[in-house]
N, C-alpha and C. Protein backbone atom coordinates (compact mmCIF):
# COMPACT_ATOMS: atom_id res chain seq x y z
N UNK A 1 13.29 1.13 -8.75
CA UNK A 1 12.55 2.29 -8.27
C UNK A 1 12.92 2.55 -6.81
N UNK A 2 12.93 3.74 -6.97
CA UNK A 2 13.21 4.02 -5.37
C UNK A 2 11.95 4.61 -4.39
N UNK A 3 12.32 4.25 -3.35
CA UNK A 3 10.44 4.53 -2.84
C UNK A 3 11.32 5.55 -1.36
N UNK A 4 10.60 6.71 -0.91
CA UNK A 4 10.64 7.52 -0.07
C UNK A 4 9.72 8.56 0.76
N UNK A 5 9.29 8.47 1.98
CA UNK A 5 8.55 9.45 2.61
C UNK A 5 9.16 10.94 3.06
N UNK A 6 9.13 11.36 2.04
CA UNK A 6 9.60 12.84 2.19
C UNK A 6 8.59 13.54 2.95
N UNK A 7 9.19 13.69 4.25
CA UNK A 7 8.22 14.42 5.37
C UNK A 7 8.22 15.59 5.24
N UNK A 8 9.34 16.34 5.37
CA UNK A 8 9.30 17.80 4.94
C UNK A 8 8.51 18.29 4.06
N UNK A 9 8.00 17.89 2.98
CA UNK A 9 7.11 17.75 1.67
C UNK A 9 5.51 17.49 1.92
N UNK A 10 5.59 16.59 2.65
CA UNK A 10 4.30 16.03 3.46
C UNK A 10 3.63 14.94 2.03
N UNK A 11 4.85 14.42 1.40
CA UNK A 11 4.33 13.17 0.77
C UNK A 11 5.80 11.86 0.59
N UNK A 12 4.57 11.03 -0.01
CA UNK A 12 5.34 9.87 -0.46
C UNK A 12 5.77 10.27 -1.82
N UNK A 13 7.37 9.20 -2.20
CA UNK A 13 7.65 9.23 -3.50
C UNK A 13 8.07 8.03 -4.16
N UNK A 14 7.90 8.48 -5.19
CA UNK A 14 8.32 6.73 -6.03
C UNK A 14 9.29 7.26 -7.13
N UNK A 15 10.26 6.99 -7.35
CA UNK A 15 11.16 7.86 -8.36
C UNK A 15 11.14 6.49 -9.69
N UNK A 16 11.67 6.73 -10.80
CA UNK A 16 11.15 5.70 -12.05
C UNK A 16 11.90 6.74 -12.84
N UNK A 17 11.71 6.04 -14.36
CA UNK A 17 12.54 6.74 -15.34
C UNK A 17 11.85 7.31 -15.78
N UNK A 18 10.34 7.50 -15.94
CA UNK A 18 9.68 8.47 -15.90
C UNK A 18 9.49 9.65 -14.91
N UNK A 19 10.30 9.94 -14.10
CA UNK A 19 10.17 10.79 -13.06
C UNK A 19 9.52 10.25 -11.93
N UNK A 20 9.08 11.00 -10.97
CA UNK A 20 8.62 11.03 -9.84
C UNK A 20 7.46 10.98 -9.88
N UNK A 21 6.58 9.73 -9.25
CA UNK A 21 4.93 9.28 -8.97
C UNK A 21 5.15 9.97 -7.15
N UNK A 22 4.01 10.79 -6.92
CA UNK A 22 3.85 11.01 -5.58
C UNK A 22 2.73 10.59 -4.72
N UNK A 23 2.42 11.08 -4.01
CA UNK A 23 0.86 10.95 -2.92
C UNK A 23 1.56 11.96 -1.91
N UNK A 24 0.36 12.82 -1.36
CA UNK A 24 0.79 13.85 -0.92
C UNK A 24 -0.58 13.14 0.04
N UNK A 25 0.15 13.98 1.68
CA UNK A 25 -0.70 13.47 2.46
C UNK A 25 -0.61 14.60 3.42
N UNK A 26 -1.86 14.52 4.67
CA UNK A 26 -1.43 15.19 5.79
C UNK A 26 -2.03 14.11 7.07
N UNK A 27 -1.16 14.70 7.70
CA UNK A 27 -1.14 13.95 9.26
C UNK A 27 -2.22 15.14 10.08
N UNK A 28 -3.31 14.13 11.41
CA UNK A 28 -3.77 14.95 12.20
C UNK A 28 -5.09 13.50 12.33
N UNK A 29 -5.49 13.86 14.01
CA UNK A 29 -6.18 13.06 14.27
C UNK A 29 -5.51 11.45 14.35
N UNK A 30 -4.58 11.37 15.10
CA UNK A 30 -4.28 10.04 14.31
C UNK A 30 -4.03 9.35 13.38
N UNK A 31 -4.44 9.75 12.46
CA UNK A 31 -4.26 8.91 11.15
C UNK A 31 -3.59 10.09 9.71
N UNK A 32 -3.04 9.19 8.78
CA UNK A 32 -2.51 10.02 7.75
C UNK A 32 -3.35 9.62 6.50
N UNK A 33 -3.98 11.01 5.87
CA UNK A 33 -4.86 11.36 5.12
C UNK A 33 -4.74 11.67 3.86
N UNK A 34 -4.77 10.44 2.74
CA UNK A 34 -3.80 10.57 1.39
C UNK A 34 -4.80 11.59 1.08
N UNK A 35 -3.94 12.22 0.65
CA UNK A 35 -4.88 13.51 -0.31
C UNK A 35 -4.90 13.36 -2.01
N UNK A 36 -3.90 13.00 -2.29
CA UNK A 36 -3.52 13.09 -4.09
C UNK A 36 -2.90 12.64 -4.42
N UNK A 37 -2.85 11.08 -5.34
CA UNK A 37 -1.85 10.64 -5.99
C UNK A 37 -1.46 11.10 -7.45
N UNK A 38 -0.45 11.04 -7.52
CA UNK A 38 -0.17 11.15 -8.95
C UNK A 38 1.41 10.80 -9.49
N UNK A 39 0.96 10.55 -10.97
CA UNK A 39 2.29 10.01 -11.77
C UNK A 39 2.21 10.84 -13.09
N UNK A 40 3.84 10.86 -13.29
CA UNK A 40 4.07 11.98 -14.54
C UNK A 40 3.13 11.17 -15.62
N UNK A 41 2.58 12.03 -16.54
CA UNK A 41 1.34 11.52 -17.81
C UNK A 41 2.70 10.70 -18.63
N UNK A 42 3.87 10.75 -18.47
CA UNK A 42 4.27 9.38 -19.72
C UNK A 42 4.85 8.08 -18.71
N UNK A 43 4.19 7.76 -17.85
CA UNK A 43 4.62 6.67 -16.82
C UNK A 43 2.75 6.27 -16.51
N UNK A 44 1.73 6.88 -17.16
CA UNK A 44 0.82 6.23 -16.87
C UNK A 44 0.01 5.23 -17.18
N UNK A 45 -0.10 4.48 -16.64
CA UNK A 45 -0.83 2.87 -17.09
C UNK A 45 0.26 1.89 -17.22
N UNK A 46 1.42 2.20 -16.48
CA UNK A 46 2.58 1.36 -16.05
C UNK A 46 2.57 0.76 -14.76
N UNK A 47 1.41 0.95 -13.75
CA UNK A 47 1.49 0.87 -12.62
C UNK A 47 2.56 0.94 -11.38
N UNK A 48 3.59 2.24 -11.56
CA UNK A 48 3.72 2.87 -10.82
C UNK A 48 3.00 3.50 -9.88
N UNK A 49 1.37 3.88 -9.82
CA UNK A 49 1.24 4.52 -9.24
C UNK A 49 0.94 3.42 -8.02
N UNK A 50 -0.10 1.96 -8.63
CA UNK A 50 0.02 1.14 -7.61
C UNK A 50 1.18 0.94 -6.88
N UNK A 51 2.47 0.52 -7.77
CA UNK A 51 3.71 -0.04 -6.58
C UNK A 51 3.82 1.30 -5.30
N UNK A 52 3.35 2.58 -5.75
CA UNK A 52 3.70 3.90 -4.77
C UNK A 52 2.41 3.13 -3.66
N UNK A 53 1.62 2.99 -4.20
CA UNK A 53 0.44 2.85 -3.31
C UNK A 53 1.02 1.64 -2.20
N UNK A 54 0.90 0.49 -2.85
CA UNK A 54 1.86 -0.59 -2.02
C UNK A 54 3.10 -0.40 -0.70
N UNK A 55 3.90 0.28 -1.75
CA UNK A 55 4.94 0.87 -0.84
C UNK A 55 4.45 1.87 0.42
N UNK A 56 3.46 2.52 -0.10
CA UNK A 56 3.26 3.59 1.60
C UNK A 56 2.77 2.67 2.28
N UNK A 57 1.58 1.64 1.88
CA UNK A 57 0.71 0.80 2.89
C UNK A 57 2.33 -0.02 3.83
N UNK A 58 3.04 -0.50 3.05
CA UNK A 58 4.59 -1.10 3.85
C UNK A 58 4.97 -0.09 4.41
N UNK A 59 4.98 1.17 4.25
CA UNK A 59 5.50 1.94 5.33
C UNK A 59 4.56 2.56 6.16
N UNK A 60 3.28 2.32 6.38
CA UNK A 60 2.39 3.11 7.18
C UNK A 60 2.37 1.68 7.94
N UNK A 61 2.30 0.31 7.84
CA UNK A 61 2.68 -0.83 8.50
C UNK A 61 3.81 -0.48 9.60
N UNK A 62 4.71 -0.25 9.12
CA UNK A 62 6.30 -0.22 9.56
C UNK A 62 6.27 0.60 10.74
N UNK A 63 5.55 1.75 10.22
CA UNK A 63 5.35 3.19 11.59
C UNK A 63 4.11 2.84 12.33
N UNK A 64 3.73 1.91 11.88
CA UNK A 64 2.27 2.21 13.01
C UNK A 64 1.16 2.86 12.75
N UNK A 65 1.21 3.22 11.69
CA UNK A 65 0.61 4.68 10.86
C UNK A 65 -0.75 4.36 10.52
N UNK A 66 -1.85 4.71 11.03
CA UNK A 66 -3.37 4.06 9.52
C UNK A 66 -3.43 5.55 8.98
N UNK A 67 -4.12 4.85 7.35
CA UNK A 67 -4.36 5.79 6.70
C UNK A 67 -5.82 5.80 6.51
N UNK A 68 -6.35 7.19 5.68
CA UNK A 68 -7.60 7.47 4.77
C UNK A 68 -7.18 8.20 4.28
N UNK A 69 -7.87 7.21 2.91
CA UNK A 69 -7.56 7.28 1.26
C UNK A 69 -8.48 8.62 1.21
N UNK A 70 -8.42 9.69 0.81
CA UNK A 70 -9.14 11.41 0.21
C UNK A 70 -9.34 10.98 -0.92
N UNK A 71 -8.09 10.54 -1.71
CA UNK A 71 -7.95 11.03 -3.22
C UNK A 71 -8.88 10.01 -4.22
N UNK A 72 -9.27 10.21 -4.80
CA UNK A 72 -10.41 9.07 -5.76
C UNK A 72 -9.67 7.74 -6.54
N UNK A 73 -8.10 8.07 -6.52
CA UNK A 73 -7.40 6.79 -6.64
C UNK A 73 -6.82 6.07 -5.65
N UNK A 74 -6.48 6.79 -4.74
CA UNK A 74 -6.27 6.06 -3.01
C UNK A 74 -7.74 5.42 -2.57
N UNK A 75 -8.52 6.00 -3.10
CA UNK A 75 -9.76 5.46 -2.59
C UNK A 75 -10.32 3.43 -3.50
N UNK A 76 -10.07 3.85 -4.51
CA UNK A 76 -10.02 2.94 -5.79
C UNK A 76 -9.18 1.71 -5.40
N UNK A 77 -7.72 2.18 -4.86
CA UNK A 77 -6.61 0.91 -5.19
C UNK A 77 -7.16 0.37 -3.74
N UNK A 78 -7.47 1.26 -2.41
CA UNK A 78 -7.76 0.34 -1.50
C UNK A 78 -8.57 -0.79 -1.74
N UNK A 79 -9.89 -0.24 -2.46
CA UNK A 79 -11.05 -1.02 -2.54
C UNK A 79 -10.59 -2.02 -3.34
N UNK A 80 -9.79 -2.13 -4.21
CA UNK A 80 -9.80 -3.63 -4.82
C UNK A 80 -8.01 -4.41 -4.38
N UNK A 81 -7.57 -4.04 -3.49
CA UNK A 81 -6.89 -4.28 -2.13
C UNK A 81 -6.86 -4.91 -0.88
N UNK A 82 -8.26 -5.77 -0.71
CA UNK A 82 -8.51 -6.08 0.42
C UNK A 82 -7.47 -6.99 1.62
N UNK A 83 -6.45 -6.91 1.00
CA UNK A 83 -4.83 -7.28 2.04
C UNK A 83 -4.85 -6.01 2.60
N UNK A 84 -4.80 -4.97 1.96
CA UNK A 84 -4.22 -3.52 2.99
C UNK A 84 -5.18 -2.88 3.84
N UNK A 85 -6.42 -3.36 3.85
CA UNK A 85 -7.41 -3.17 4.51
C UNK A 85 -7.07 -2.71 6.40
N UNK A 86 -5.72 -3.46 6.50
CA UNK A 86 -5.49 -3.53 8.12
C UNK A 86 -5.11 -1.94 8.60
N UNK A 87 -4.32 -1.14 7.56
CA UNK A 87 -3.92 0.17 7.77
C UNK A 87 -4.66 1.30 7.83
N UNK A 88 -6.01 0.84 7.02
CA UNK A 88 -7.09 1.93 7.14
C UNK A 88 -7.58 2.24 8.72
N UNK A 89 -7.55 3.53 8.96
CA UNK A 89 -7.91 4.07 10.35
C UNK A 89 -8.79 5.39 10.50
C-alpha cells in the first residue's frame, strides 16, 4: 500500500487494490482537523481504513502536526488508540 498526503487535495491517501481509502482534512488554528474518512465499500472491514489512520498519526508525528478527529471514525480509532493520543491538539 502506498500511503500519501496529497496537500493540494487537502487529504490523506492510502492506495490498495481496492482503490483509494482517504481522510480529508483542513488545516487552521494550529492543528489539522480530520474531517472524513473513508474507504471504497469493497475494501471494507479489511482495515485499510485503520492502516490510513496509523499512517497520518506517523505523518502528523513527522511534521509536527496535532490533529482533531471531526469525523465519527477518526473520532472512534483515536479512542481505542491510546499510543496516538500524543498528536491530538
Amino acid at each position: 500500500m502506498t500511503f500519501r498526503d496529497h496537500s493540494a487535495a487537502h487529504q490523506y491517501e492510502l492506495d490498495h487494490e481496492a482503490g483509494p481509502s482517504f481522510a480529508r482534512y483542513r488545516d487552521g488554528q494550529g492543528v489539522r482537523a480530520i474531517l472524513h474518512v473513508e474507504t471504497p465499500s469493497a475494501a471494507r472491514g479489511q482495515g485499510h481504513a485503520a492502516a490510513l489512520m496509523a499512517a497520518l498519526v506517523a505523518d502528523a508525528r513527522d511534521k509536527g502536526v496535532k490533529l482533531t478527529p471531526i469525523c465519527g471514525y477518526a473520532r472512534a480509532w483515536f479512542a481505542r488508540h491510546a499510543e496516538a493520543q500524543d498528536v491530538l491538539g
